[in-house]
N, C-alpha and C. Protein backbone atom coordinates (compact mmCIF):
# COMPACT_ATOMS: atom_id res chain seq x y z
N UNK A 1 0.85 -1.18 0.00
CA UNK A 1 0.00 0.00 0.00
C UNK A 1 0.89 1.24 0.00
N UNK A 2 0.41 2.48 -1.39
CA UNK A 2 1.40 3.35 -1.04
C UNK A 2 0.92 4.52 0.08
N UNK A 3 1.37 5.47 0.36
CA UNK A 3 1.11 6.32 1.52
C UNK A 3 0.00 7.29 0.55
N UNK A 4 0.18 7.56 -1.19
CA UNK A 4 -1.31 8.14 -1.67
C UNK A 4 -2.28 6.91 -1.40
N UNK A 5 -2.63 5.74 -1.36
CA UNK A 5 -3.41 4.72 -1.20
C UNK A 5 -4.30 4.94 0.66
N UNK A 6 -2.61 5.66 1.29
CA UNK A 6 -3.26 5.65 2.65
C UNK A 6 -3.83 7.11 2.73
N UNK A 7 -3.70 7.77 2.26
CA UNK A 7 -4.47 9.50 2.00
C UNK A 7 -5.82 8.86 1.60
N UNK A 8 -6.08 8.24 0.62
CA UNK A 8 -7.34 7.74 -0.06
C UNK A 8 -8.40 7.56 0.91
N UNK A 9 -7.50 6.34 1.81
CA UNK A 9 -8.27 5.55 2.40
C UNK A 9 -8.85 6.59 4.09
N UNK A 10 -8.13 7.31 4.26
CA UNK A 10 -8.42 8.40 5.50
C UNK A 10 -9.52 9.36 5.25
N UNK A 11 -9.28 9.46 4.13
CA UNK A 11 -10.65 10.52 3.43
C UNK A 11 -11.91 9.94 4.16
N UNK A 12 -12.72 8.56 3.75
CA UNK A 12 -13.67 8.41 4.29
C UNK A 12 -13.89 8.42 6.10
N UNK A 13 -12.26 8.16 6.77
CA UNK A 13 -12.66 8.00 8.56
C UNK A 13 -12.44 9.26 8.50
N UNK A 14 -11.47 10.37 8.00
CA UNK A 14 -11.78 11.91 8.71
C UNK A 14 -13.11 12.48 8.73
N UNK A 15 -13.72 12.40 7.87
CA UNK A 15 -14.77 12.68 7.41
C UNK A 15 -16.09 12.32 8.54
N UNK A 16 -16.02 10.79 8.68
CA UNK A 16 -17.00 10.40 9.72
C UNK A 16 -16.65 10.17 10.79
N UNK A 17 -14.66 10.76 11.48
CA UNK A 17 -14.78 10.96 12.75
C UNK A 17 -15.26 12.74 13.09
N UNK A 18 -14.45 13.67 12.03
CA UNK A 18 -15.10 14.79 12.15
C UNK A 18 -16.51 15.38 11.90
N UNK A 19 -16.89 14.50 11.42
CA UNK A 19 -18.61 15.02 11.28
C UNK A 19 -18.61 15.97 9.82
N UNK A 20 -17.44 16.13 8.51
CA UNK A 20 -17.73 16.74 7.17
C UNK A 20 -18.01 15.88 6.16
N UNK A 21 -18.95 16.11 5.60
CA UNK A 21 -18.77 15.55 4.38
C UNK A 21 -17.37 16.45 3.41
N UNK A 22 -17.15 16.98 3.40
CA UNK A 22 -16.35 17.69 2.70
C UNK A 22 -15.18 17.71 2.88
N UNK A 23 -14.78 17.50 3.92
CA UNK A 23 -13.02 17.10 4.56
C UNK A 23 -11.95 16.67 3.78
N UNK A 24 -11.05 17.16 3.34
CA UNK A 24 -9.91 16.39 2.35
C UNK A 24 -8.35 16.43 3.27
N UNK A 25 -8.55 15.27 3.97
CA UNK A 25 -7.00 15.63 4.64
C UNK A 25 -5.46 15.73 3.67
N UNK A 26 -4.80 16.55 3.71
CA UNK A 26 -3.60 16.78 3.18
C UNK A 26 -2.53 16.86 4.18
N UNK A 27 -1.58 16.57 3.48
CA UNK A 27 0.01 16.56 4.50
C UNK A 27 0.09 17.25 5.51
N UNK A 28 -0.28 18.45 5.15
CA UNK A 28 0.17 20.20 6.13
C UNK A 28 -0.69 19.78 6.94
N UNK A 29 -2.13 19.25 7.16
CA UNK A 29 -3.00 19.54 8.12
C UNK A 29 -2.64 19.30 9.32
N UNK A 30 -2.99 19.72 10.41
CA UNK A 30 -2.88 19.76 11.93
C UNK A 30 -4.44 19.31 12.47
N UNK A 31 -4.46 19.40 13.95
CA UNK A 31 -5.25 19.52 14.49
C UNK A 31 -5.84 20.81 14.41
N UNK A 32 -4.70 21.85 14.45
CA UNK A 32 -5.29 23.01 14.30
C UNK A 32 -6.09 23.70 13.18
N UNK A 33 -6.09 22.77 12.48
CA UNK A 33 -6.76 23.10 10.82
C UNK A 33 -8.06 22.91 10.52
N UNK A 34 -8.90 21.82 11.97
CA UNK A 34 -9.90 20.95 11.55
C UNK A 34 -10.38 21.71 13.27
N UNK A 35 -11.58 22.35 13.30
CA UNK A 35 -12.43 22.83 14.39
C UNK A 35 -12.70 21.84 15.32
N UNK A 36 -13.57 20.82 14.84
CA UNK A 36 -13.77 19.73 15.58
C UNK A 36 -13.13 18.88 16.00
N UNK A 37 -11.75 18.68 15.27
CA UNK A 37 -10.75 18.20 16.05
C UNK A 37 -10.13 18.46 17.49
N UNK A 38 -10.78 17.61 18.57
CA UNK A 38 -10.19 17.99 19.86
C UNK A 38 -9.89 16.47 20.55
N UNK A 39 -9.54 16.22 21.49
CA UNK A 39 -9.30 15.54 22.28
C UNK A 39 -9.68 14.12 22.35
N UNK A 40 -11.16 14.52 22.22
CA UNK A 40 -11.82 13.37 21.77
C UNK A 40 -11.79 12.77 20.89
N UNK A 41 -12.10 13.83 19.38
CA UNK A 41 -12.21 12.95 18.49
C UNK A 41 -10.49 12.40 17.88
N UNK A 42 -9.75 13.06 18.42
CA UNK A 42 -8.68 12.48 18.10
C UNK A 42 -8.02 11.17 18.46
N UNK A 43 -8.91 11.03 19.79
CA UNK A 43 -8.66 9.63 19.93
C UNK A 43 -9.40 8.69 19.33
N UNK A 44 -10.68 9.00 18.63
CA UNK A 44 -11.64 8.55 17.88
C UNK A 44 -10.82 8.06 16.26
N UNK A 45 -10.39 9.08 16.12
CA UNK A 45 -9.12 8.83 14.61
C UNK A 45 -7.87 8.02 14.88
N UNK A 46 -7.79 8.14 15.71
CA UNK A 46 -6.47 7.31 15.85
C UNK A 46 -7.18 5.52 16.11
N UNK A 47 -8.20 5.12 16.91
CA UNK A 47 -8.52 4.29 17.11
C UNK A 47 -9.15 3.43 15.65
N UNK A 48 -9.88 5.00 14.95
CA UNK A 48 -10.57 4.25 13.56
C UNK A 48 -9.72 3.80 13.25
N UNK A 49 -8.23 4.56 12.91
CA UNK A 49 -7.23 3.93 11.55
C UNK A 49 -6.81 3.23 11.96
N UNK A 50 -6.45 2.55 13.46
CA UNK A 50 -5.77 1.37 13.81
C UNK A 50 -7.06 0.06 13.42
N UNK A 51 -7.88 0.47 13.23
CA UNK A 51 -9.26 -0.76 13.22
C UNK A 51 -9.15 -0.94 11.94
N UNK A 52 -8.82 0.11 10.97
CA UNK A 52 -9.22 0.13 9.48
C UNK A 52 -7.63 -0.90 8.94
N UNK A 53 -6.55 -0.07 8.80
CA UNK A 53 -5.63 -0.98 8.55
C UNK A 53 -4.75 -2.10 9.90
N UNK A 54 -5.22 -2.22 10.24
CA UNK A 54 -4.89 -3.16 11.54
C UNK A 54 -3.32 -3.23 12.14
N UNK A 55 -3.00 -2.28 12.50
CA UNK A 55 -2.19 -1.81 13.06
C UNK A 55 -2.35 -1.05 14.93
N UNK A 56 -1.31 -0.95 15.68
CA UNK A 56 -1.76 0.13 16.76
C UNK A 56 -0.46 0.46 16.87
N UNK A 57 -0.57 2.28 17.70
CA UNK A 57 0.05 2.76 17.73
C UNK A 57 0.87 2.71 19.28
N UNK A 58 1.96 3.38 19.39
CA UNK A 58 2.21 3.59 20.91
C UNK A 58 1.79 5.06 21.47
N UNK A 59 1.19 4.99 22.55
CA UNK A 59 1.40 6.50 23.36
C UNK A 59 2.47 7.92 22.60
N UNK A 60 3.38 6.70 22.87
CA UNK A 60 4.48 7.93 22.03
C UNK A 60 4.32 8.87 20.93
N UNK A 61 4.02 7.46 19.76
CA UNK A 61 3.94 7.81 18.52
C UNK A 61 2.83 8.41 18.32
N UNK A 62 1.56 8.15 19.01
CA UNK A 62 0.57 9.51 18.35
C UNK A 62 0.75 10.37 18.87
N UNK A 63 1.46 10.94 20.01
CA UNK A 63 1.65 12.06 20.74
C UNK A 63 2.85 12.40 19.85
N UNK A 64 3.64 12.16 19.14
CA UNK A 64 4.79 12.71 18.21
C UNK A 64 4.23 12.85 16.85
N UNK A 65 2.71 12.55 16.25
CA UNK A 65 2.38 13.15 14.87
C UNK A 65 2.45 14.82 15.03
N UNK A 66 3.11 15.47 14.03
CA UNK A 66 3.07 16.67 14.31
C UNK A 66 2.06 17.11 12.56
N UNK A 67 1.86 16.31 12.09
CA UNK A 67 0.86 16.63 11.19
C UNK A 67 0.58 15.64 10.37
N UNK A 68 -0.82 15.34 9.41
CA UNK A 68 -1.42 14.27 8.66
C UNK A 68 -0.36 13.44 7.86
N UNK A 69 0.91 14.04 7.29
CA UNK A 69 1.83 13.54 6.85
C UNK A 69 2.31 12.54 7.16
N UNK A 70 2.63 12.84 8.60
CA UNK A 70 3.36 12.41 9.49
C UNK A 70 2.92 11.13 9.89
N UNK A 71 1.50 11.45 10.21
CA UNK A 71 0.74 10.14 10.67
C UNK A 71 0.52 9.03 9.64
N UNK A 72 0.60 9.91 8.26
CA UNK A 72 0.44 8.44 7.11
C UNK A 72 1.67 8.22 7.10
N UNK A 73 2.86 8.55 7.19
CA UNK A 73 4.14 7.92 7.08
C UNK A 73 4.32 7.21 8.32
N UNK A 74 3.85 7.28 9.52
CA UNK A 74 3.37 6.11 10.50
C UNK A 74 2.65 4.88 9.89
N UNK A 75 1.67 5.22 9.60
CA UNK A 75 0.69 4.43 9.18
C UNK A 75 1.60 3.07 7.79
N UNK A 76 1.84 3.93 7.15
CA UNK A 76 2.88 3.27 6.09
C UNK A 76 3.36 2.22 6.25
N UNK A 77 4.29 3.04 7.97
CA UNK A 77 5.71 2.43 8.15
C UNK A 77 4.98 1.19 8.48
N UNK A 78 4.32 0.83 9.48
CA UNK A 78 3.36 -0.12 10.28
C UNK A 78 2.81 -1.12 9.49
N UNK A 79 2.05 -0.36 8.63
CA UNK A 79 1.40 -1.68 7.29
C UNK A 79 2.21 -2.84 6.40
N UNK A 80 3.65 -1.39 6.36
CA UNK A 80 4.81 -2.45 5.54
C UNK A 80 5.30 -3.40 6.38
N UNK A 81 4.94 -3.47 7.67
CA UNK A 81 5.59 -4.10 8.52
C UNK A 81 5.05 -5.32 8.70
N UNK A 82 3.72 -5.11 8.75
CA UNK A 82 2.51 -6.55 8.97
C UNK A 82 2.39 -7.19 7.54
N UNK A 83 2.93 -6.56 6.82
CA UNK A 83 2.99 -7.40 5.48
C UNK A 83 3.88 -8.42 5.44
């Protein structure tokens, strides 16, 4: 799976953890980019994408995404791994 494959596939959980239909996550994005993004639902996203590609993260590592990029090049790293 490439990391555009994992952008693809985030489109539909940002969307229905943030509550937009319209949502297009890109690299740059933050938390700070997305209103409804708080506390909660961030643990809500992090839990979807570990359910969706079956992976989990550590404490660490979601507390060290410093933006959507970041987290699909997590996500990446993880998938290539269970392969």
């Amino acid at each position: 799976m490439t990391e555009e494959q994992i952008f693809e596939s985030l489109t539909p959980i940002f969307r229905d953890v943030f509550d937009d239909d319209f949502l297009i996550p890109t690299p740059e994005m933050t938390a700070a980019d997305v209103p409804e993004w708080d506390s909660l639902s961030h643990i809500r996203l992090i839990v979807s994408v570990e359910q969706h590609f079956k992976i989990k993260f550590t404490t660490a590592e979601v507390s060290s995404f410093v933006n959507v990029d970041h987290f699909v090049r997590s996500i990446h790293t993880k998938v290539l791994a269970n392969d």
